[in-house]
Protein backbone atom coordinates (compact mmCIF):
# COMPACT_ATOMS: atom_id res chain seq x y z
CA UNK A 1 -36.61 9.97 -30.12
CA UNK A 2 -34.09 12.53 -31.13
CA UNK A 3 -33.55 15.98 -28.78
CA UNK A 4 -34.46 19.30 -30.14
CA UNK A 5 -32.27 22.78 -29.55
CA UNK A 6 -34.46 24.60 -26.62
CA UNK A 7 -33.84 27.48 -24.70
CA UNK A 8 -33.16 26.70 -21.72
CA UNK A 9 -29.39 27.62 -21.88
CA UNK A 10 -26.66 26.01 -23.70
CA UNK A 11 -25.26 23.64 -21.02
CA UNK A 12 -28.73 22.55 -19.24
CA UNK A 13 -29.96 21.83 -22.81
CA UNK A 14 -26.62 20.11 -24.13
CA UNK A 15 -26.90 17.30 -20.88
CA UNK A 16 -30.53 16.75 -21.22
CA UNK A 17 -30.06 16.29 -25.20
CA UNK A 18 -26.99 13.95 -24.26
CA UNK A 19 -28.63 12.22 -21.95
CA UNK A 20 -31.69 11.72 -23.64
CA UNK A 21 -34.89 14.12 -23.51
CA UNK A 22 -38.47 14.26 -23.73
CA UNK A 23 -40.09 16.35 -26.51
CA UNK A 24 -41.52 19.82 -24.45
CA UNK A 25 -43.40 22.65 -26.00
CA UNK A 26 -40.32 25.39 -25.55
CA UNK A 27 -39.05 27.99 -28.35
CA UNK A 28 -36.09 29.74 -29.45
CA UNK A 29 -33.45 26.79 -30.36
CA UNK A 30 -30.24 28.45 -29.51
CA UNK A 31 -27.69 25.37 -28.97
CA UNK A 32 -25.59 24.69 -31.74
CA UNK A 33 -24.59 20.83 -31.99
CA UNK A 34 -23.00 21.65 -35.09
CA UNK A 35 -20.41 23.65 -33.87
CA UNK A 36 -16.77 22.55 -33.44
CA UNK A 37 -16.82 23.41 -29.91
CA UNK A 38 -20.19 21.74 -28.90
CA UNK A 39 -19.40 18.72 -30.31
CA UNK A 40 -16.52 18.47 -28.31
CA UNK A 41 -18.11 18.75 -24.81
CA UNK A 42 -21.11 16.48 -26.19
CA UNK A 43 -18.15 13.74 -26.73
CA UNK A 44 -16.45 14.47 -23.29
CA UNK A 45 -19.52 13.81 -21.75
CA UNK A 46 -20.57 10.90 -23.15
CA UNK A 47 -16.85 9.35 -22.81
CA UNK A 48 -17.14 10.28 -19.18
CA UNK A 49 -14.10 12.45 -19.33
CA UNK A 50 -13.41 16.29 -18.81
CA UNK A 51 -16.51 18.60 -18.62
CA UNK A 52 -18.75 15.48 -17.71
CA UNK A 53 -18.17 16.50 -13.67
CA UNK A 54 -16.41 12.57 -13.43
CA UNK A 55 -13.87 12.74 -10.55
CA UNK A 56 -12.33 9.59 -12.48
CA UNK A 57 -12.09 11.43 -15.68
CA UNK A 58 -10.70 14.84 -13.62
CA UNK A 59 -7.67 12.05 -11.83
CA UNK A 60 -6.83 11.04 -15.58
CA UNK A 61 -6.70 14.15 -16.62
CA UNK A 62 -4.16 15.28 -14.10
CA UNK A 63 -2.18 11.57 -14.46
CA UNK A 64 1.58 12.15 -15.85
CA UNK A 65 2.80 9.51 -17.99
CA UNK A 66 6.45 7.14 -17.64
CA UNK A 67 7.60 5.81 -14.37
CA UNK A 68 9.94 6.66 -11.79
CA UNK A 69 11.86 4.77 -8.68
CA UNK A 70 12.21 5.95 -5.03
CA UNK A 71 14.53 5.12 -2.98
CA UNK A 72 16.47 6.00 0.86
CA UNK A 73 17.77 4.86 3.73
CA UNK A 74 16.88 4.62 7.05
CA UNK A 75 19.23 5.18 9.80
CA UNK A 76 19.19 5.15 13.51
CA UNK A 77 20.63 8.42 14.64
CA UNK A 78 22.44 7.61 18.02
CA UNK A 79 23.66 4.63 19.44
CA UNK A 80 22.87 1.40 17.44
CA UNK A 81 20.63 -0.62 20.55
CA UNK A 82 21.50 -4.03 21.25
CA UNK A 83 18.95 -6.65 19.96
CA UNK A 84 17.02 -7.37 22.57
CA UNK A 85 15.83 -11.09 23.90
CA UNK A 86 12.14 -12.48 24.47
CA UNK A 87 11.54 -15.27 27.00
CA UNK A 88 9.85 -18.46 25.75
CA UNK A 89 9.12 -19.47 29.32
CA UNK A 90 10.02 -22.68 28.74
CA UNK A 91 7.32 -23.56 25.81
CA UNK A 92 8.48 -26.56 23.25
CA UNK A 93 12.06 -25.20 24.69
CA UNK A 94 13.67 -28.39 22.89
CA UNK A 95 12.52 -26.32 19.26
CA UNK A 96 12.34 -22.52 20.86
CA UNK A 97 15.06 -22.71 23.01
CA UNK A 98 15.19 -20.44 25.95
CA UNK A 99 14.21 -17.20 24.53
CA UNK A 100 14.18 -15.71 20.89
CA UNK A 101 15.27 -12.51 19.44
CA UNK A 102 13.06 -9.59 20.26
CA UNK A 103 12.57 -8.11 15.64
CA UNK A 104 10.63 -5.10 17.13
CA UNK A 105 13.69 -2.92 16.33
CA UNK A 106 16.45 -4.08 14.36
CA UNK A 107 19.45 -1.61 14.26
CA UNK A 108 22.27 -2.83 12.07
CA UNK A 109 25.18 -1.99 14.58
CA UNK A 110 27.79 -1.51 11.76
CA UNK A 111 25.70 0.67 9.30
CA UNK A 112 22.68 1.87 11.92
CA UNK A 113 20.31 0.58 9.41
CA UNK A 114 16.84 0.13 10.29
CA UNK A 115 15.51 -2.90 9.01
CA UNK A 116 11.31 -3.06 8.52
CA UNK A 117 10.58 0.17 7.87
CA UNK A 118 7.73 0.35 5.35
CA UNK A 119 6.90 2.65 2.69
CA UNK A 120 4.33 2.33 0.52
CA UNK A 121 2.41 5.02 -1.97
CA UNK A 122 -1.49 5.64 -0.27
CA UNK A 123 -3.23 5.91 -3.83
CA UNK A 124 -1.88 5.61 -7.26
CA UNK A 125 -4.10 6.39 -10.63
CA UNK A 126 -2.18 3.73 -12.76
CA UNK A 127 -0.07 0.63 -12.64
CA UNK A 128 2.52 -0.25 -14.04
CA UNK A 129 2.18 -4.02 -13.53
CA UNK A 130 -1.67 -4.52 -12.75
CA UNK A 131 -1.87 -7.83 -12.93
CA UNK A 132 -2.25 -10.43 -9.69
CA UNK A 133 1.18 -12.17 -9.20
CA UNK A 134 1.16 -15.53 -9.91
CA UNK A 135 3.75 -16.74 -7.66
CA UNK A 136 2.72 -16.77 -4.27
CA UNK A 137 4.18 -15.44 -1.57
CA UNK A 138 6.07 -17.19 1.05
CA UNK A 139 5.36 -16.88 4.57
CA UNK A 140 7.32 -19.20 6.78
CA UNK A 141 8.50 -19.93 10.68
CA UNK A 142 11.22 -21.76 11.93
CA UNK A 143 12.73 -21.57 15.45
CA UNK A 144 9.43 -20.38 16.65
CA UNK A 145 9.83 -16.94 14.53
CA UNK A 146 8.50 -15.91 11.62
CA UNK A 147 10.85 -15.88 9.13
CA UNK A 148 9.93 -12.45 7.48
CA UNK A 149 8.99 -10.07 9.51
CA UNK A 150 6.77 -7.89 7.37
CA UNK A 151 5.51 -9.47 4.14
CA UNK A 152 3.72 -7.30 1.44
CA UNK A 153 1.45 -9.28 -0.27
CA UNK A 154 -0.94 -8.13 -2.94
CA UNK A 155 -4.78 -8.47 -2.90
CA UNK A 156 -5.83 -11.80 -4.73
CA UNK A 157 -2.54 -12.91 -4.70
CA UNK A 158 -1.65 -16.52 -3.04
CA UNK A 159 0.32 -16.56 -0.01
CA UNK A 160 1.70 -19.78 1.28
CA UNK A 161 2.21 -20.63 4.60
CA UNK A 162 4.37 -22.56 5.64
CA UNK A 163 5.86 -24.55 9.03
CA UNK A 164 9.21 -25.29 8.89
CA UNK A 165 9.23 -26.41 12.71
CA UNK A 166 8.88 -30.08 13.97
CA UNK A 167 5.60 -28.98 16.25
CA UNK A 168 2.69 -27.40 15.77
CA UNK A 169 2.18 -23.46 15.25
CA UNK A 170 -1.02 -21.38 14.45
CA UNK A 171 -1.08 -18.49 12.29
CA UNK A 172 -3.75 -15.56 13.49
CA UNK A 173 -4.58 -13.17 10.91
CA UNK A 174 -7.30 -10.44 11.07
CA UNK A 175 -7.35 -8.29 8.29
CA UNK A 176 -9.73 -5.39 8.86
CA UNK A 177 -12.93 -5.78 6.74
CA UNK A 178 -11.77 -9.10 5.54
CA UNK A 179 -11.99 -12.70 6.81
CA UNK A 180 -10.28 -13.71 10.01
CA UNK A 181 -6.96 -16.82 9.43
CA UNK A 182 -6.28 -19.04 11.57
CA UNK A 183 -4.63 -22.40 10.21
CA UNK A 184 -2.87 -24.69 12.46
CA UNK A 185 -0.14 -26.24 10.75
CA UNK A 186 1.30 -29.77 11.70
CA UNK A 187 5.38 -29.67 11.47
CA UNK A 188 6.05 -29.53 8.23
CA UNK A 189 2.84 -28.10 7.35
CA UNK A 190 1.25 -25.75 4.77
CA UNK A 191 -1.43 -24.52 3.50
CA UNK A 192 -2.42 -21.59 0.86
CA UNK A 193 -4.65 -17.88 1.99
CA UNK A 194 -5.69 -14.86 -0.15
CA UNK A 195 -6.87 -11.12 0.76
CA UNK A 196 -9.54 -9.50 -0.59
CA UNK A 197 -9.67 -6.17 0.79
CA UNK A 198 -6.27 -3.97 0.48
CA UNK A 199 -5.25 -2.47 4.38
CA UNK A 200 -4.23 0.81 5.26
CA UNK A 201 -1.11 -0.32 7.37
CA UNK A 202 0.32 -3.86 8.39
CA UNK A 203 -1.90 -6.69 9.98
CA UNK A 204 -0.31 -8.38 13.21
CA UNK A 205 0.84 -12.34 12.45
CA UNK A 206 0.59 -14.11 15.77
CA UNK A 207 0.84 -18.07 16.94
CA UNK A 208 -1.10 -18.24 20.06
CA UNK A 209 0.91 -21.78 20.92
CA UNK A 210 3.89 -19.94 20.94
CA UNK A 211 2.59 -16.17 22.02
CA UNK A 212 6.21 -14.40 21.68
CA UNK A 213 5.84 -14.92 18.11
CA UNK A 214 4.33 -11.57 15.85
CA UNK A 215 5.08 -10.59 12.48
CA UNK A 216 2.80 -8.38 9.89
CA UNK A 217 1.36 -9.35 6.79
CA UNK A 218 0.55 -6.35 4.34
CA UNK A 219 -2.51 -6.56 1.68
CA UNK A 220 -2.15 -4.21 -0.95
CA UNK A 221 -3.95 -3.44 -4.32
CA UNK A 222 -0.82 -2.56 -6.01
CA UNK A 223 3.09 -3.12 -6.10
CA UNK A 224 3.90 0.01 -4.68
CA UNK A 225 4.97 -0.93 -1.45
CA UNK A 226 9.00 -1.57 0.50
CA UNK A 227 10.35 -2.81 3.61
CA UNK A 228 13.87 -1.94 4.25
CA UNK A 229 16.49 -4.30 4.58
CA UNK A 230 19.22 -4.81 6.75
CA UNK A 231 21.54 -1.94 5.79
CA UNK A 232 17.69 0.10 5.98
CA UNK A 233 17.61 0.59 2.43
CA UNK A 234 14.56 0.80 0.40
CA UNK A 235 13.64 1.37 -3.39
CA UNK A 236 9.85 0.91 -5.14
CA UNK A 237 10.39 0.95 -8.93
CA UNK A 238 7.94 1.75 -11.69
CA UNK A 239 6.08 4.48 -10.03
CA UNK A 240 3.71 6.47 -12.01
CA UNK A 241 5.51 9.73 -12.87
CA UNK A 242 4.95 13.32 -13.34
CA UNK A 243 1.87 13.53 -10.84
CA UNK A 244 2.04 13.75 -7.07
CA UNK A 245 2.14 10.70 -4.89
CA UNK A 246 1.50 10.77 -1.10
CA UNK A 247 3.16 8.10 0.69
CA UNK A 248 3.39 6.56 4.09
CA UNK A 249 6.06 5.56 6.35
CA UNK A 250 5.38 2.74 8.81
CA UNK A 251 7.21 0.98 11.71
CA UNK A 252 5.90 -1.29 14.38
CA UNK A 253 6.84 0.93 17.27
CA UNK A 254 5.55 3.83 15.96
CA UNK A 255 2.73 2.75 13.96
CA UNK A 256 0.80 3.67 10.71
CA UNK A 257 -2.13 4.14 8.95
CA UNK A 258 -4.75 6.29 11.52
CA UNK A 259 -2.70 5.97 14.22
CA UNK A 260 -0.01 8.08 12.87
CA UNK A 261 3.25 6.88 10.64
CA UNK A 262 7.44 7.41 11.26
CA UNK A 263 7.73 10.97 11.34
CA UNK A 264 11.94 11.34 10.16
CA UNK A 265 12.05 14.71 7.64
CA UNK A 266 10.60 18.26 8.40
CA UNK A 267 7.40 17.74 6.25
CA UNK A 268 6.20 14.30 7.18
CA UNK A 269 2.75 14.94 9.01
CA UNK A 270 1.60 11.65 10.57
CA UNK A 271 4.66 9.81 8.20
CA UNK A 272 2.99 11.00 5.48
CA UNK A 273 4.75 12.81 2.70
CA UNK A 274 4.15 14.00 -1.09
CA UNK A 275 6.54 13.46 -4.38
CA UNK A 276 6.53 13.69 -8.14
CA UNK A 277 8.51 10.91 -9.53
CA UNK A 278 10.75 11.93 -12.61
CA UNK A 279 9.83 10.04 -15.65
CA UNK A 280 12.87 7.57 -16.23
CA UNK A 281 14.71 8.80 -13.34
CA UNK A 282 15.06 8.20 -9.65
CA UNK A 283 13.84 10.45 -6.55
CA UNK A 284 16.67 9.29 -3.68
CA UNK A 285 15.72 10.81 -0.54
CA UNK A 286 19.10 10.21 0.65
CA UNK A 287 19.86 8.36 3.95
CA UNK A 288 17.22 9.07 6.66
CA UNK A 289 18.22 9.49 9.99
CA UNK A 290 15.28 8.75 12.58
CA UNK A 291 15.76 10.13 16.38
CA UNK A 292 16.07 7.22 18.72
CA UNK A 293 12.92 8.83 20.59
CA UNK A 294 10.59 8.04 17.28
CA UNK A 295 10.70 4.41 19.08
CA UNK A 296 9.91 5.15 22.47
């Protein structure tokens, strides 16, 4: 049944009429759906987009449009520390050896780069590159260690992992909100995991035969996410541009997510810090230099 024009204000009678109405016994038609104006909101709201009160339609309506790249480096402002040594106690010492190297903090000593440092944008209103990978992602140990020490990985996406050792390791995995992991692999072993629910901050990788070993695993919904490398550089290309982006700034010793991220720059409450990305261009936040004491 179509909606008459009834007087009970122009924007109470424009929804109900939208939305669909049933026929009351009210005078004095005074909305005009046949003005320019009218017809506009009536097609906002029926799209879902501004005027219609959708907080999806206000984010696209703020949305910039091209992409953008950030990129810095992180460096360790005082002494580069010595990389430190775990015990094995003896465990499988004929494959572990005596102890391993402690990753918790690795300072380049030549370039005071700090490797592992993530940074990763907290929400994003587009994608460049939406799509699941198809290529899985490689998760591997050898020498009792894992071989990367903090793996994005995206949500959906396969991750492989593997056991490049001659004995036996486990892999624990408990993603928050998601189902638990925990494959033991033969030497040589593998087998292929997925995420379902994106995390805030990095998930702890342990082997419980081999309790010295931890690494993190990080499920995300998008792309948007670096670890720095040796020289504790980082770069995330294809950014959405011209709209702000709050980002986080994570390291195992200090932490992330609610517990509170690498605080570096004036500005960075909790690790957390905002940017608009220039369309086309690069935002390079220069090289970094984190107090020794943001580790202790």
């Amino acid at each position: 049944m179509s909606c008459s024009k009834y007087s009970i204000g122009p924007l109470l009678a424009l929804v109900i009429c939208v939305a669909g109405c049933e026929r009351r016994a009210v005078v004095d038609p005074v909305v005009d759906f046949d003005d320019p104006e009218i017809a506009k909101v009536v097609a906002a709201i029926r799209e879902g987009g501004e005027g219609s009160g959708s907080e999806d339609g206000g984010e696209a309506a703020a949305a910039g449009t091209g992409w953008g790249t950030l990129k810095g480096r992180f460096l360790f402002d005082g002494a580069a520390p010595a990389i430190g040594r775990v015990s094995t106690g003896g465990k499988d010492a004929d494959m572990c050896g005596d102890s391993v190297p402690d990753q918790s903090l690795l300072v380049d000593p030549a370039t005071k780069g700090i490797s592992n440092v993530v940074v990763f944008a907290r929400k994003v209103s587009r994608q460049k590159s939406p799509e699941t990978p198809t290529e899985p992602a490689i998760f591997d140990q050898k020498a009792c260690l894992f071989l990367t020490h903090v793996l994005p990985v995206r949500t959906g996406q396969a991750m492989k992992i593997l056991n490049s050792d001659p004995k036996a390791h486990n892999t624990a995995i408990s993603p928050p909100g998601d189902g638990n992991i925990n494959p033991q692999l033969p030497g040589g072993g593998e087998t292929t995991v997925s995420f379902k629910r994106a995390q805030n901050a990095p998930v702890p990788a342990t082997c419980s035969i081999h309790p010295w070993m931890k690494a993190f695993v990080f499920p995300r919904a998008d792309g948007y996410v670096a670890v720095s490398g040796p020289d504790g550089s980082f770069e995330i290309k294809d950014l959405p541009a011209g709209e702000i982006i709050e980002f986080m700034v994570w390291h195992e010793r200090v932490g992330g997510g609610s517990g509170g991220g690498l605080v570096a720059k004036s500005g960075w409450n909790g690790g957390r810090f905002k940017l608009t990305i220039p369309a086309d261009g690069v935002e390079d936040l220069g090289d970094i230099a984190v107090p020794e004491a943001a580790f202790k």
